[in-house]
C-alpha atoms as a PDB file:
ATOM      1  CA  UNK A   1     -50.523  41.735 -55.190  1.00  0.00           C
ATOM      2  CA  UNK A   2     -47.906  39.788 -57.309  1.00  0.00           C
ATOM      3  CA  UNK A   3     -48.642  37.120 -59.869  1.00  0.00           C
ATOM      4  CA  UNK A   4     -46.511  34.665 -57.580  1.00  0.00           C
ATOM      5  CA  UNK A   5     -48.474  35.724 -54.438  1.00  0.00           C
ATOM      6  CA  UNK A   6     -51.974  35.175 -56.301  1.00  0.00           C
ATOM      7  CA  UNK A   7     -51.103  31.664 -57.941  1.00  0.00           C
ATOM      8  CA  UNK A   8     -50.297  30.676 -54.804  1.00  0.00           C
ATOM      9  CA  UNK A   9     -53.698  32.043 -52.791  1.00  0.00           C
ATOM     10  CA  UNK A  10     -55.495  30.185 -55.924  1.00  0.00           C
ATOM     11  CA  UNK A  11     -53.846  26.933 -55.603  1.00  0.00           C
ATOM     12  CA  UNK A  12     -54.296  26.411 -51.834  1.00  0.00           C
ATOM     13  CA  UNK A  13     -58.502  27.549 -52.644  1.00  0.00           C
ATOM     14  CA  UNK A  14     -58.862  24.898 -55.063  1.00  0.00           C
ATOM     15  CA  UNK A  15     -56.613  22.546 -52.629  1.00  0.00           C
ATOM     16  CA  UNK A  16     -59.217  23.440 -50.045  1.00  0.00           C
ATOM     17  CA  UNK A  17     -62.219  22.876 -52.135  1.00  0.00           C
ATOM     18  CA  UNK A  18     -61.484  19.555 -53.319  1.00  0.00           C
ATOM     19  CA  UNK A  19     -60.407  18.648 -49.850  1.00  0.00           C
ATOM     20  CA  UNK A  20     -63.877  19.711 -48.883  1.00  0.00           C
ATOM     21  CA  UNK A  21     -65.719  18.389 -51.858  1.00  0.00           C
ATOM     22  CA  UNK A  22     -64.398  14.939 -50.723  1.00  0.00           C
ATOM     23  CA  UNK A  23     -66.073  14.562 -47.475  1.00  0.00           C
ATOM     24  CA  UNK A  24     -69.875  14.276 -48.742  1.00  0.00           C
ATOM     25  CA  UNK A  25     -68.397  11.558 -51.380  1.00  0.00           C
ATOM     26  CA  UNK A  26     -66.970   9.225 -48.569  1.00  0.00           C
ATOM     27  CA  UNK A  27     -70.194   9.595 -46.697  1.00  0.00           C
ATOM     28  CA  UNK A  28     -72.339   8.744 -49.482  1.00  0.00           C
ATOM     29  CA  UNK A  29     -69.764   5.695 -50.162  1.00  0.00           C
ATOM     30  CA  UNK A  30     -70.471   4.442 -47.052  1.00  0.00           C
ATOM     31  CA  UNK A  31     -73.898   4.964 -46.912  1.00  0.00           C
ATOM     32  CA  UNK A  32     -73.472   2.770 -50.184  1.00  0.00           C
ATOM     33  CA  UNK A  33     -71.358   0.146 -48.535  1.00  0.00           C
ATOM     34  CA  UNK A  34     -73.868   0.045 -45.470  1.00  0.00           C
ATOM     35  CA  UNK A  35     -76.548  -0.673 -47.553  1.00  0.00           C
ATOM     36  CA  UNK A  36     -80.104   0.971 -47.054  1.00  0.00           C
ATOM     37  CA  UNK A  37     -81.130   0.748 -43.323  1.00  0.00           C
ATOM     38  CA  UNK A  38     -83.856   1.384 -40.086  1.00  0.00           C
ATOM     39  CA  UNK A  39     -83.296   2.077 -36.842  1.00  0.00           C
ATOM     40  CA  UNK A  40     -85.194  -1.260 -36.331  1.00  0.00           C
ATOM     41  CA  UNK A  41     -84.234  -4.788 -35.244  1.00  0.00           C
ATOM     42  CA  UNK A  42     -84.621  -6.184 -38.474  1.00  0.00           C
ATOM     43  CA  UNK A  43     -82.086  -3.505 -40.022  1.00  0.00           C
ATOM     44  CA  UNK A  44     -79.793  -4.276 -36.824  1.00  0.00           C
ATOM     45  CA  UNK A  45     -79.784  -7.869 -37.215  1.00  0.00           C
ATOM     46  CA  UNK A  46     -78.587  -7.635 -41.033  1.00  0.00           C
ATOM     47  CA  UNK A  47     -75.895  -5.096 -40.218  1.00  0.00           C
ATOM     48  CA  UNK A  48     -74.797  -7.665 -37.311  1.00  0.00           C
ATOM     49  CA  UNK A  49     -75.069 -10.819 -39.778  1.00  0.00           C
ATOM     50  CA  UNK A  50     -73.130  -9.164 -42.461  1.00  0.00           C
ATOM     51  CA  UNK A  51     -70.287  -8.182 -39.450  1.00  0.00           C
ATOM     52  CA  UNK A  52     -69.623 -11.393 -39.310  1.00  0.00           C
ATOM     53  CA  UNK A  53     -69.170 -12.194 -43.176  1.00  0.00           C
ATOM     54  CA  UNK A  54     -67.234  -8.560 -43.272  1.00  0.00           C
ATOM     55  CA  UNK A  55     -65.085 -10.083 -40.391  1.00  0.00           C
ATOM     56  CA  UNK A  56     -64.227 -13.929 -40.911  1.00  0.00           C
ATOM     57  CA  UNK A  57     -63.788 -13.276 -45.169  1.00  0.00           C
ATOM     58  CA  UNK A  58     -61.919  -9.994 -45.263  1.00  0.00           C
ATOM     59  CA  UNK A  59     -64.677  -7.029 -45.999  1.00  0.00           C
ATOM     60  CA  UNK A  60     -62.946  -4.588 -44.666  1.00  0.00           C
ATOM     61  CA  UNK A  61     -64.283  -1.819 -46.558  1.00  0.00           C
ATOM     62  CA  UNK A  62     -67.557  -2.802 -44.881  1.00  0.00           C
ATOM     63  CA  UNK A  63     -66.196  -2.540 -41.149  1.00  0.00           C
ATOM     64  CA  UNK A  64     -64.482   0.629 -41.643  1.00  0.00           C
ATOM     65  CA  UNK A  65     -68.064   2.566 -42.265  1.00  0.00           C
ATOM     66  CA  UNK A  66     -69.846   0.728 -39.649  1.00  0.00           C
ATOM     67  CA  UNK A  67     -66.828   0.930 -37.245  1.00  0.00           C
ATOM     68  CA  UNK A  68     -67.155   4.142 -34.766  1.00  0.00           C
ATOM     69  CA  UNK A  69     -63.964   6.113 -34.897  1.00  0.00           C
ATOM     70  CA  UNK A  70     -63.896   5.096 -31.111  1.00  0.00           C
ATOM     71  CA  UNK A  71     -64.985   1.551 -31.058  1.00  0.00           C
ATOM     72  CA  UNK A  72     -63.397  -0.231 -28.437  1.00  0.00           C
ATOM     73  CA  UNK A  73     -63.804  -4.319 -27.343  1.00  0.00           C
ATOM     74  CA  UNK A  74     -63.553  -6.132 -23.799  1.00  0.00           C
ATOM     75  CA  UNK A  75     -62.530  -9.314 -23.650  1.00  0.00           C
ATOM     76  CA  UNK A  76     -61.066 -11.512 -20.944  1.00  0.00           C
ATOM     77  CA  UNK A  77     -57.854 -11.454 -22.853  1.00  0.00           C
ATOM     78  CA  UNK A  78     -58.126  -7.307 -22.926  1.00  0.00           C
ATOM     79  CA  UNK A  79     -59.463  -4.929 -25.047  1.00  0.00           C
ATOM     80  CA  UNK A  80     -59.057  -3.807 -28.485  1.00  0.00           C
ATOM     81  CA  UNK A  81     -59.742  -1.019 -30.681  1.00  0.00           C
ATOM     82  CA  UNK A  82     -61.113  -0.217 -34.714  1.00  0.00           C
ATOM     83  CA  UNK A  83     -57.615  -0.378 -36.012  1.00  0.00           C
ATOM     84  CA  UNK A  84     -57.271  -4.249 -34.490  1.00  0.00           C
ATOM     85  CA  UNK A  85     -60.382  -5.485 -35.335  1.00  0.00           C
ATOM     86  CA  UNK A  86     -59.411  -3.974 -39.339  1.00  0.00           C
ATOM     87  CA  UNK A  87     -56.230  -5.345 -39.768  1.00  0.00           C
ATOM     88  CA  UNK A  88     -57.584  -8.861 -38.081  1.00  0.00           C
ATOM     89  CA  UNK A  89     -60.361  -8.976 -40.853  1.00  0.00           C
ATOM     90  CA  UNK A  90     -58.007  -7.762 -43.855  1.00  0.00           C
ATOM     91  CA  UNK A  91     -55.877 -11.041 -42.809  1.00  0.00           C
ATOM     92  CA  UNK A  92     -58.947 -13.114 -43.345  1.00  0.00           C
ATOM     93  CA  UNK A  93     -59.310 -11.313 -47.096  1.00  0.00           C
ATOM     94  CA  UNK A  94     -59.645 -14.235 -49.262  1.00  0.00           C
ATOM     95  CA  UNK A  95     -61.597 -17.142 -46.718  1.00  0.00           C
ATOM     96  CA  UNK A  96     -64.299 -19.155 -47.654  1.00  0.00           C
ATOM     97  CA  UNK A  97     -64.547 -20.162 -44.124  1.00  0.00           C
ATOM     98  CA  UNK A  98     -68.199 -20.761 -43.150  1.00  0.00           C
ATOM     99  CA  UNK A  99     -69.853 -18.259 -40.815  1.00  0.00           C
ATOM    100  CA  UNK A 100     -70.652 -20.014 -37.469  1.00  0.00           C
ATOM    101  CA  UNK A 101     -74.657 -20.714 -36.805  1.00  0.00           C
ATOM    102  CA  UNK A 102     -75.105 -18.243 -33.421  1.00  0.00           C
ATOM    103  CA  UNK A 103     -78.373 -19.232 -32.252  1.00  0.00           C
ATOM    104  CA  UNK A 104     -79.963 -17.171 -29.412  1.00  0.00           C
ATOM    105  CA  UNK A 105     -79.261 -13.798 -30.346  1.00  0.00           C
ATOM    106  CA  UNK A 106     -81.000 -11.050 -29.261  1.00  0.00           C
ATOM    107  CA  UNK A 107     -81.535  -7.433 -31.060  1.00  0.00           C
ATOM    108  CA  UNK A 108     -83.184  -4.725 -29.016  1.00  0.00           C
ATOM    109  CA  UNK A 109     -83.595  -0.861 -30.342  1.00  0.00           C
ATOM    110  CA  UNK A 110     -84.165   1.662 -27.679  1.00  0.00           C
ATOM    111  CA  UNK A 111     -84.299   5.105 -30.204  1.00  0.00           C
ATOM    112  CA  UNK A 112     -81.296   5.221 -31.829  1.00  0.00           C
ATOM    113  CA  UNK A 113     -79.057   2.410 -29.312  1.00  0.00           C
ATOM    114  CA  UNK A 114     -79.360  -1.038 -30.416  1.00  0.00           C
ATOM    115  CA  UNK A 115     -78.148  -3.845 -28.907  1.00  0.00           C
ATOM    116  CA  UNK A 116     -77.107  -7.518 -30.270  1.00  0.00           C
ATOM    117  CA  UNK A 117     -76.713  -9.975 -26.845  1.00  0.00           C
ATOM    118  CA  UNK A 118     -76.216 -13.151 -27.051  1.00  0.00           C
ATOM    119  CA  UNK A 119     -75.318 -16.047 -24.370  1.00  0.00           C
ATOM    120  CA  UNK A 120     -72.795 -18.487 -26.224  1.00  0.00           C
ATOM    121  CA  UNK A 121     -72.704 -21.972 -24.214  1.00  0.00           C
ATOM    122  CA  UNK A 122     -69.143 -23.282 -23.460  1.00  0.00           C
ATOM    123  CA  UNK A 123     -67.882 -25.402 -26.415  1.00  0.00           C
ATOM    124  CA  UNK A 124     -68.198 -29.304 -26.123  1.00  0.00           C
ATOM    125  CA  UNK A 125     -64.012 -29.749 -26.122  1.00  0.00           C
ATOM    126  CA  UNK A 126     -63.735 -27.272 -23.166  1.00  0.00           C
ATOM    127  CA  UNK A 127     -61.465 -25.266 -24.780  1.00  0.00           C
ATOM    128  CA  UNK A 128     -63.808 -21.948 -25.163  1.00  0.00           C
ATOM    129  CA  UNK A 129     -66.016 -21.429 -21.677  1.00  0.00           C
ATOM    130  CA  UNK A 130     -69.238 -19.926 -21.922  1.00  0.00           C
ATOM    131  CA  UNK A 131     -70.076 -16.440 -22.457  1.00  0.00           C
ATOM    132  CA  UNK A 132     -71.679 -13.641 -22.799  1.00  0.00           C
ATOM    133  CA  UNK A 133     -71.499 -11.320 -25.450  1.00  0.00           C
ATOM    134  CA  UNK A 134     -72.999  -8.207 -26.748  1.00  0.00           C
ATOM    135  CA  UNK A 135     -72.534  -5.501 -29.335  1.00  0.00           C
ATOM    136  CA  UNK A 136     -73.531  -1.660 -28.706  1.00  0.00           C
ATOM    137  CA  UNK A 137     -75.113   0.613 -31.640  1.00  0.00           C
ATOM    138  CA  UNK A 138     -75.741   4.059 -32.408  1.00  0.00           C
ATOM    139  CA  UNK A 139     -78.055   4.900 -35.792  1.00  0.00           C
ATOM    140  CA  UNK A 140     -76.264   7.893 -36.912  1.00  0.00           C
ATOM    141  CA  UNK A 141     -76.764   9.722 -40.216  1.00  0.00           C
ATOM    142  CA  UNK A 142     -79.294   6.795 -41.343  1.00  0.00           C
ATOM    143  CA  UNK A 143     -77.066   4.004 -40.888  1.00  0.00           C
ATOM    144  CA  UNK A 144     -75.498   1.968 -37.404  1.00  0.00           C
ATOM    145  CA  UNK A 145     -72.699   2.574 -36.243  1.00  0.00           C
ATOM    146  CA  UNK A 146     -71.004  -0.347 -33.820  1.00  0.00           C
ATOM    147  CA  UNK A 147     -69.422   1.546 -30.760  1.00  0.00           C
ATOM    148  CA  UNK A 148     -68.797  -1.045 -28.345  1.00  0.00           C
ATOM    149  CA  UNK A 149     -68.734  -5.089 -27.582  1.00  0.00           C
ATOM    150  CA  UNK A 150     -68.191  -6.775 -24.635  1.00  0.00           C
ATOM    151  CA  UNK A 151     -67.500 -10.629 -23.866  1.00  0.00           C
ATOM    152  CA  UNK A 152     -67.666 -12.088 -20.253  1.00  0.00           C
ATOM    153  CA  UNK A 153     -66.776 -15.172 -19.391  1.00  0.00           C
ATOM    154  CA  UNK A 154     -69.085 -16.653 -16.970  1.00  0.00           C
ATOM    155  CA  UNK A 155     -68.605 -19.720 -14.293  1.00  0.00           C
ATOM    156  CA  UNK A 156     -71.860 -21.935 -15.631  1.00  0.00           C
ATOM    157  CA  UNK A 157     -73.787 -22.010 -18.257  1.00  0.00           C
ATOM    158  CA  UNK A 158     -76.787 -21.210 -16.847  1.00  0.00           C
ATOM    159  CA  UNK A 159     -78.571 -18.176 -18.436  1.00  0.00           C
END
């Protein structure tokens, strides 16, 4: 084997390996990010409460661990994906903005699904109608992982 044909078998290994060697590192950064957590309601509740700080002041290292590769939103105005609801929070980097009070929630674990719903009255101006609105989890690798949310706008606001 030439010396040419060698360096070159030796420099795509070590490519390789370090490629390899990265992966645990990013998981244990997110794992890090995430925070220690349960596959309780507690533990779902936190990761929910500190979506909405990641969101409205620009975390997004935070939503890109808990954000499934596939997450997807439904709306009324359409749907959405991961790479939306990123570059939406990265444009809120910087707020101070106060996180809205949400009372009414509800966390449920069923194994490792969890589920945030909440009904969220019309406001008083009109201008938003009622809804409701829930966010879809799967504990994965000892952390949750938000796969899905869907808003509906409903007629009344009865529950």
């Amino acid at each position: 084997m030439s010396t040419s044909v060698t360096t070159g078998f030796v420099r795509i290994s070590v490519a390789a390996f370090l490629c390899l060697a990265a992966f645990p590192v990013f998981a244990q950064d997110c794992h890090a990010v995430l925070g220690p957590q349960a596959a309780d309601t507690a533990s779902l509740q936190r990761v929910e409460d500190r979506w909405n700080d990641a969101f409205l002041h620009g975390h997004a290292d935070y939503l890109e661990c808990l954000l499934a590769s596939d997450y997807l939103s439904v709306s009324p105005k359409g749907t959405h994906d991961r790479v939306w609801e990123l570059d939406h929070a990265r444009k809120n980097q910087g707020s101070t903005a106060p996180i809205p009070e949400t009372p009414g929630i509800v966390f449920e674990v069923h194994g490792n699904t969890g589920v945030m719903r909440l009904f969220k009255p019309a406001s008083p101006d009109g201008k938003q109608p009622a809804q409701y609105m829930a966010d879809i989890f799967a504990f994965q690798n000892g952390a949750w992982r938000a796969v899905y949310s869907q808003h509906t706008t409903v007629a009344s606001e009865s529950k």
